[in-house]
C-alpha atoms as a PDB file:
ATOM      1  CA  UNK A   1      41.002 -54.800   0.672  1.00  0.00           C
ATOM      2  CA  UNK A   2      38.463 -57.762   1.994  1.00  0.00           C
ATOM      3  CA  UNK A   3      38.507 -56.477   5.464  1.00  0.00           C
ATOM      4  CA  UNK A   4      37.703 -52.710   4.554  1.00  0.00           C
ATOM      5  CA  UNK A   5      34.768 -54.094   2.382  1.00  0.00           C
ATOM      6  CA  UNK A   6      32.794 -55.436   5.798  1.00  0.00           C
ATOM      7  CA  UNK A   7      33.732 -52.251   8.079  1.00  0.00           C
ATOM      8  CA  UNK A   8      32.801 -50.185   5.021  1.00  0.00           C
ATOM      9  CA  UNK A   9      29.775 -51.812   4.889  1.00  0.00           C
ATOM     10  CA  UNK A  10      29.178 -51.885   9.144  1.00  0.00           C
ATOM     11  CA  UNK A  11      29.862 -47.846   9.419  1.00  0.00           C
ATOM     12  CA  UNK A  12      27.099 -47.311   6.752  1.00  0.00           C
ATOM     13  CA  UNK A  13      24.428 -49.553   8.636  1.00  0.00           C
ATOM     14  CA  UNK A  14      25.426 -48.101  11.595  1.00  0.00           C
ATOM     15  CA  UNK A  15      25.003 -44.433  10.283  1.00  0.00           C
ATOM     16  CA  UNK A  16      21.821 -45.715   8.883  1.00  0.00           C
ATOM     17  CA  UNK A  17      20.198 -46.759  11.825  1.00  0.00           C
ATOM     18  CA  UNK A  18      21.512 -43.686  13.792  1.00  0.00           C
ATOM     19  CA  UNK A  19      19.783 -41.381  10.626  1.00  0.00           C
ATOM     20  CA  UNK A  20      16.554 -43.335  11.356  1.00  0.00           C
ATOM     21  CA  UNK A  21      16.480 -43.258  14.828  1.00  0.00           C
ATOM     22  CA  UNK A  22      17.576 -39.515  15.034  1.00  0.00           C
ATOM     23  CA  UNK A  23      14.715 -38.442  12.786  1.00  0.00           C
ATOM     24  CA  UNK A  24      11.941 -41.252  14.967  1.00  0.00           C
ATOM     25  CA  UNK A  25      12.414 -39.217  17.874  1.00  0.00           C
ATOM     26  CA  UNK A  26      12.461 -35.531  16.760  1.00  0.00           C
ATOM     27  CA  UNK A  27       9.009 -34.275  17.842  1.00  0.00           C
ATOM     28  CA  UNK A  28       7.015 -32.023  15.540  1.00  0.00           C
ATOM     29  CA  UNK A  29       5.877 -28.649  17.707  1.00  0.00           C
ATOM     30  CA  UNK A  30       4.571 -25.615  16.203  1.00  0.00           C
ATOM     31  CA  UNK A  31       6.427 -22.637  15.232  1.00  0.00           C
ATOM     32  CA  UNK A  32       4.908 -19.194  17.143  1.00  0.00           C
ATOM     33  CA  UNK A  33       3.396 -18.291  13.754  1.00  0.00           C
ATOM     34  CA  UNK A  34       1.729 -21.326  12.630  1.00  0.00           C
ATOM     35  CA  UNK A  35      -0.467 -21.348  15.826  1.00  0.00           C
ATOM     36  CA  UNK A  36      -4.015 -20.631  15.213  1.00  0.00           C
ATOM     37  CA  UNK A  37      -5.059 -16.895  15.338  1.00  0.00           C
ATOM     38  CA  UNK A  38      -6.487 -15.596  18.518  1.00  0.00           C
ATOM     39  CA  UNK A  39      -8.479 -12.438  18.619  1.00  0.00           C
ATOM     40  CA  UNK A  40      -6.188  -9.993  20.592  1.00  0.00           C
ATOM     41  CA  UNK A  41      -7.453  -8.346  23.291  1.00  0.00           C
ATOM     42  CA  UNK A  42      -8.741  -4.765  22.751  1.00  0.00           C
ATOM     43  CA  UNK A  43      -7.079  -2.366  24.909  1.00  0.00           C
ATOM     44  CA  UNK A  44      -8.509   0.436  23.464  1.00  0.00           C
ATOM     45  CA  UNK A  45     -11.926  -0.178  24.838  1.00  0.00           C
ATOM     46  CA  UNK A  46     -13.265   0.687  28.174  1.00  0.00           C
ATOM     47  CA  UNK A  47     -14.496  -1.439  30.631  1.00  0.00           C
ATOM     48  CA  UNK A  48     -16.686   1.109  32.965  1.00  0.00           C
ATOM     49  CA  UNK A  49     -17.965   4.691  32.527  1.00  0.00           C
ATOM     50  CA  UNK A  50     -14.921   5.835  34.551  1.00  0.00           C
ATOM     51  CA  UNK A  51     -12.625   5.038  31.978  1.00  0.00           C
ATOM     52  CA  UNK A  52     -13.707   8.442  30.119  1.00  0.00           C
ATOM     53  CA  UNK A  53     -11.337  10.436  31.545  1.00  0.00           C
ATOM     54  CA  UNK A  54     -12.017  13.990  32.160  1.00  0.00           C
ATOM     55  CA  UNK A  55     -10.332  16.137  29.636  1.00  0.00           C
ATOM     56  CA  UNK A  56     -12.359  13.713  26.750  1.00  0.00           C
ATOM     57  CA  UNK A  57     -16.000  15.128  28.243  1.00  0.00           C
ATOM     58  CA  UNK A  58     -14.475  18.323  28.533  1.00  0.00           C
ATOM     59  CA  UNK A  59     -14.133  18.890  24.639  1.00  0.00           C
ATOM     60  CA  UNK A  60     -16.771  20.345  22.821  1.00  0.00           C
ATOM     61  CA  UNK A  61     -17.655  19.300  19.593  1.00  0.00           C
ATOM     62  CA  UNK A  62     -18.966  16.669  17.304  1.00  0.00           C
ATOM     63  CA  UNK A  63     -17.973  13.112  15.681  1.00  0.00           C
ATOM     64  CA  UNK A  64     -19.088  11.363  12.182  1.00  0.00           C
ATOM     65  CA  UNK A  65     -19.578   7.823  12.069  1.00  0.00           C
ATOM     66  CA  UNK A  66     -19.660   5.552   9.318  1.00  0.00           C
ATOM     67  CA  UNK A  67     -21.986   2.598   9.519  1.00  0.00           C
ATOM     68  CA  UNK A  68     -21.285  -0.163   6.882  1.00  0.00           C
ATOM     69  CA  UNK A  69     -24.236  -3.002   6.427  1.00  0.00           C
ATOM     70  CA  UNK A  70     -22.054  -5.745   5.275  1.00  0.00           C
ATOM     71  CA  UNK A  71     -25.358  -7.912   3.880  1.00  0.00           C
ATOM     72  CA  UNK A  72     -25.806  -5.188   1.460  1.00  0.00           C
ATOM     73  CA  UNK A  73     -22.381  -3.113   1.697  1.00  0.00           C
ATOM     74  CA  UNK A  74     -24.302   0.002   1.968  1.00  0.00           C
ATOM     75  CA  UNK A  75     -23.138   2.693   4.322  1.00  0.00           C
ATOM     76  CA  UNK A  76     -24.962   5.177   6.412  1.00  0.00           C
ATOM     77  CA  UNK A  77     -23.775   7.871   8.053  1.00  0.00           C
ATOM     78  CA  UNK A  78     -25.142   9.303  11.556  1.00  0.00           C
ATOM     79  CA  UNK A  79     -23.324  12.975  13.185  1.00  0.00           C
ATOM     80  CA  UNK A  80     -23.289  13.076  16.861  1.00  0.00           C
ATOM     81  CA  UNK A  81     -22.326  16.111  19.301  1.00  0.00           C
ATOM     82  CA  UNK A  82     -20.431  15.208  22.630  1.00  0.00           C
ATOM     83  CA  UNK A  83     -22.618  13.831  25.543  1.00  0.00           C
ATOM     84  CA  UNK A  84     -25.605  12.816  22.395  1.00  0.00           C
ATOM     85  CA  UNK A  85     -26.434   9.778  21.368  1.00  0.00           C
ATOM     86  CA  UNK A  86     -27.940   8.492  17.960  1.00  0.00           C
ATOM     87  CA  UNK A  87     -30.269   5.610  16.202  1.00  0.00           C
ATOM     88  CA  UNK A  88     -29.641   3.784  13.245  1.00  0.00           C
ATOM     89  CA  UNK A  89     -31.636   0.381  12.193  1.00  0.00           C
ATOM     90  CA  UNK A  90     -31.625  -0.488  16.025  1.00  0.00           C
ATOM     91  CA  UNK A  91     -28.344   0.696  17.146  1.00  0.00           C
ATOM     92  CA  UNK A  92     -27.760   3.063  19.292  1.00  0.00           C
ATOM     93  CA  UNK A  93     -24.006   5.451  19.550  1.00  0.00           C
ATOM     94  CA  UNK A  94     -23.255   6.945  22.238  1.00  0.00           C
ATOM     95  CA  UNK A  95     -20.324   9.638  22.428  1.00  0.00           C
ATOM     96  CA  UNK A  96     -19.031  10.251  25.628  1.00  0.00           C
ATOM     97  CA  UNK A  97     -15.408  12.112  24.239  1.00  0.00           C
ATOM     98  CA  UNK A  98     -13.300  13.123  22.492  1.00  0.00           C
ATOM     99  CA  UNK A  99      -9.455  13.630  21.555  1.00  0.00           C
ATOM    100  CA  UNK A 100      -7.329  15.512  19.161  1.00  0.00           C
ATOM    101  CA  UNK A 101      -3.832  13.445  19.578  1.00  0.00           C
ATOM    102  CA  UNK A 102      -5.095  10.409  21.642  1.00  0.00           C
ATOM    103  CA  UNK A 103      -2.300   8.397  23.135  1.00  0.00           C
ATOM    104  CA  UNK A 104      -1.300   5.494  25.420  1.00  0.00           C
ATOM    105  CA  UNK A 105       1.243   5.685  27.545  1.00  0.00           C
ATOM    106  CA  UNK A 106       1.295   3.194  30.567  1.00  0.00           C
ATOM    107  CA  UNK A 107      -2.158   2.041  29.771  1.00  0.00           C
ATOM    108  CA  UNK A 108      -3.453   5.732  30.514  1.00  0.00           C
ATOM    109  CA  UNK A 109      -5.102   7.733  27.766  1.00  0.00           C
ATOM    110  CA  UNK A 110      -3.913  11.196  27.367  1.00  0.00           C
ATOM    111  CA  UNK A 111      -4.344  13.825  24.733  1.00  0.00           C
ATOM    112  CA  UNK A 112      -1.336  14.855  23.392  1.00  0.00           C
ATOM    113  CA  UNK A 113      -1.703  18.742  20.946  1.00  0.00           C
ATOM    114  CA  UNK A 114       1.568  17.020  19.662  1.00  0.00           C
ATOM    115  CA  UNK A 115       0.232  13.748  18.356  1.00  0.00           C
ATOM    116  CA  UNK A 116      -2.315  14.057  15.257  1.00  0.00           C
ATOM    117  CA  UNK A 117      -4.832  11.254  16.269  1.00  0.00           C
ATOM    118  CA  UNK A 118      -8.515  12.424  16.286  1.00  0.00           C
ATOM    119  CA  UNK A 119     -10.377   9.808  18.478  1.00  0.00           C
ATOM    120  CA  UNK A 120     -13.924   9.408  19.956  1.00  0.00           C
ATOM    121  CA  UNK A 121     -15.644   7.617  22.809  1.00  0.00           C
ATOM    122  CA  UNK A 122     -17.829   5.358  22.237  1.00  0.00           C
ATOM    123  CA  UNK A 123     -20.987   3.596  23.483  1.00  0.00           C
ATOM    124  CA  UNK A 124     -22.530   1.414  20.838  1.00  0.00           C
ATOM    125  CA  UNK A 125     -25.472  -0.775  21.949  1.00  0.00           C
ATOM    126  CA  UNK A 126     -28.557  -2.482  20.657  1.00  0.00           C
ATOM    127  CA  UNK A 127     -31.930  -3.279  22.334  1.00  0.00           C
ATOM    128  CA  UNK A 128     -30.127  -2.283  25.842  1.00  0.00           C
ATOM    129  CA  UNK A 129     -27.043  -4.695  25.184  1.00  0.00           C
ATOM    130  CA  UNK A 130     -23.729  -3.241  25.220  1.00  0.00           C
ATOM    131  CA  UNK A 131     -21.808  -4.369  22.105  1.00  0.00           C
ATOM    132  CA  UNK A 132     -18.508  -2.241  22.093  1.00  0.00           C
ATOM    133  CA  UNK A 133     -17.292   0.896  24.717  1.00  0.00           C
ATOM    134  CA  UNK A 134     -14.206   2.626  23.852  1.00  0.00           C
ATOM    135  CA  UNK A 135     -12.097   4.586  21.884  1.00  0.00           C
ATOM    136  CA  UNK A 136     -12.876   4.660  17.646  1.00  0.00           C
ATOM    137  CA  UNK A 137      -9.386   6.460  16.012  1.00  0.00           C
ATOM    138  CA  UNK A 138     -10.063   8.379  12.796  1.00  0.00           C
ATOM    139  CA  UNK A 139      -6.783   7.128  11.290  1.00  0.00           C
ATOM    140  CA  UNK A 140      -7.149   3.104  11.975  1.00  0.00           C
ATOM    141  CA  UNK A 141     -10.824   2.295  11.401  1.00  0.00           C
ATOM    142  CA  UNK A 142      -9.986  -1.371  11.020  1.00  0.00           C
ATOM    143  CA  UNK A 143      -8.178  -1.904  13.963  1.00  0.00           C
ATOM    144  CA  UNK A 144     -10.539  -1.035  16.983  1.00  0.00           C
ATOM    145  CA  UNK A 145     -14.337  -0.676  17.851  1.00  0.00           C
ATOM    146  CA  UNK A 146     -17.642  -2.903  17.346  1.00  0.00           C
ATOM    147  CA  UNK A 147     -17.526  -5.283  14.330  1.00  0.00           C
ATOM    148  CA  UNK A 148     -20.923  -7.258  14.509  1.00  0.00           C
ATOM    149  CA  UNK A 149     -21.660  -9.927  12.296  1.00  0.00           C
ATOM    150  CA  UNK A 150     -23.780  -7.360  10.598  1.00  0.00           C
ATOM    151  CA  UNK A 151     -22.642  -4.412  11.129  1.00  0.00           C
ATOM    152  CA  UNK A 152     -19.326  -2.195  11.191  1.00  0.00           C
ATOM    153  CA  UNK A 153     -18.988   0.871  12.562  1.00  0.00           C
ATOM    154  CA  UNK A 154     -16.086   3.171  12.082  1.00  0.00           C
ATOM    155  CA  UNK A 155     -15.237   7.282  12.888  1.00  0.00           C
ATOM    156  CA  UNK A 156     -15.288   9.430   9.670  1.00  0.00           C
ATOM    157  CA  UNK A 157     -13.992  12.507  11.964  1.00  0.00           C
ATOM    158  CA  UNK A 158     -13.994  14.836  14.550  1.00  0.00           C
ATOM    159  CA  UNK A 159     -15.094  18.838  14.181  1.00  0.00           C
ATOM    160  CA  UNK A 160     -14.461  20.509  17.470  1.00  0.00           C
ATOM    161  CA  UNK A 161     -15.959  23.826  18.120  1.00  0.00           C
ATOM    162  CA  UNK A 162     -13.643  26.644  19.114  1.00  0.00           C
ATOM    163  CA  UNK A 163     -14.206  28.083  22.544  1.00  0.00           C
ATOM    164  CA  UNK A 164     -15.662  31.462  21.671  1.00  0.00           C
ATOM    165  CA  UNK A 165     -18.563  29.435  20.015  1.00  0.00           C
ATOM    166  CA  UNK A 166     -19.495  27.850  23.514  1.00  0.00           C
ATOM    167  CA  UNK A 167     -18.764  30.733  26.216  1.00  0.00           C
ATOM    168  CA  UNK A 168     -21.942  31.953  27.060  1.00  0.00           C
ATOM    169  CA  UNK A 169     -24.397  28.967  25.972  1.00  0.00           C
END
């Protein structure tokens, strides 16, 4: 019984120090969702005036946008027809297209009659800067398009015109 007293009492101070020593060099590193949020970036938006592709300026019609003024939370709302532009407090909206069932498929933009996703594109600038150019979707306002420190700006919807309305004009 003396003797298993001392190599009782050797094992424990050995597995002490190996305890200490195993937690002393475990490194602390960052789990994928504790790193700091980065803005993504926006693949909906357009880089040049050839990424309106054809069948978008082809569409006749108009979009509704939604402008929110965050100092006051007020909203305003401004109606623009395909190939117009419009003012508000400054800004200026562009539309260059528009979609019924806007897709991505390979980084391309099609319209898909299948797909119910109403879409517009966009030119918003002020004083001759260009703050955002691409798509706006009807159905995610949050997600994509020009959020200023300001100002917000969001598509309400899309009214296209039927055919027989344009034939002729």
């Amino acid at each position: 019984m003396s003797m298993i007293r001392p190599i009782f009492s050797v094992a424990v101070m050995l597995g002490v120090t190996l305890l200490i020593s195993g937690c002393e060099q475990e490194k602390a590193s960052q789990i994928e969702w504790q790193l700091p949020l980065e803005k993504p970036e926006d693949l909906h938006a357009g880089q040049n005036h050839e990424a309106v592709p054809e069948w978008a300026v082809s569409r006749n019609g108009h979009a509704e946008f939604i402008w929110l003024e965050k100092a006051t939370t007020r909203q305003h709302s401004t109606v623009v027809a395909l190939g117009g532009a419009a003012e508000l407090n400054g800004w200026d909206i562009r539309l260059l297209g528009l979609a019924s069932g806007l897709r991505v498929q390979n980084r391309a933009f099609l319209n898909d009659e299948n797909v119910h996703n109403p879409a517009a594109f966009v030119e918003v600038s002020r004083d001759g800067k260009g703050y955002y150019r691409g798509w706006l979707y009807e159905k995610f306002p949050e997600l994509f398009g020009m959020d200023d420190s300001g100002w917000k700006v969001w598509l309400k919807g899309i009214t296209f015109r039927p055919p027989s309305e344009t034939e002729g004009k």
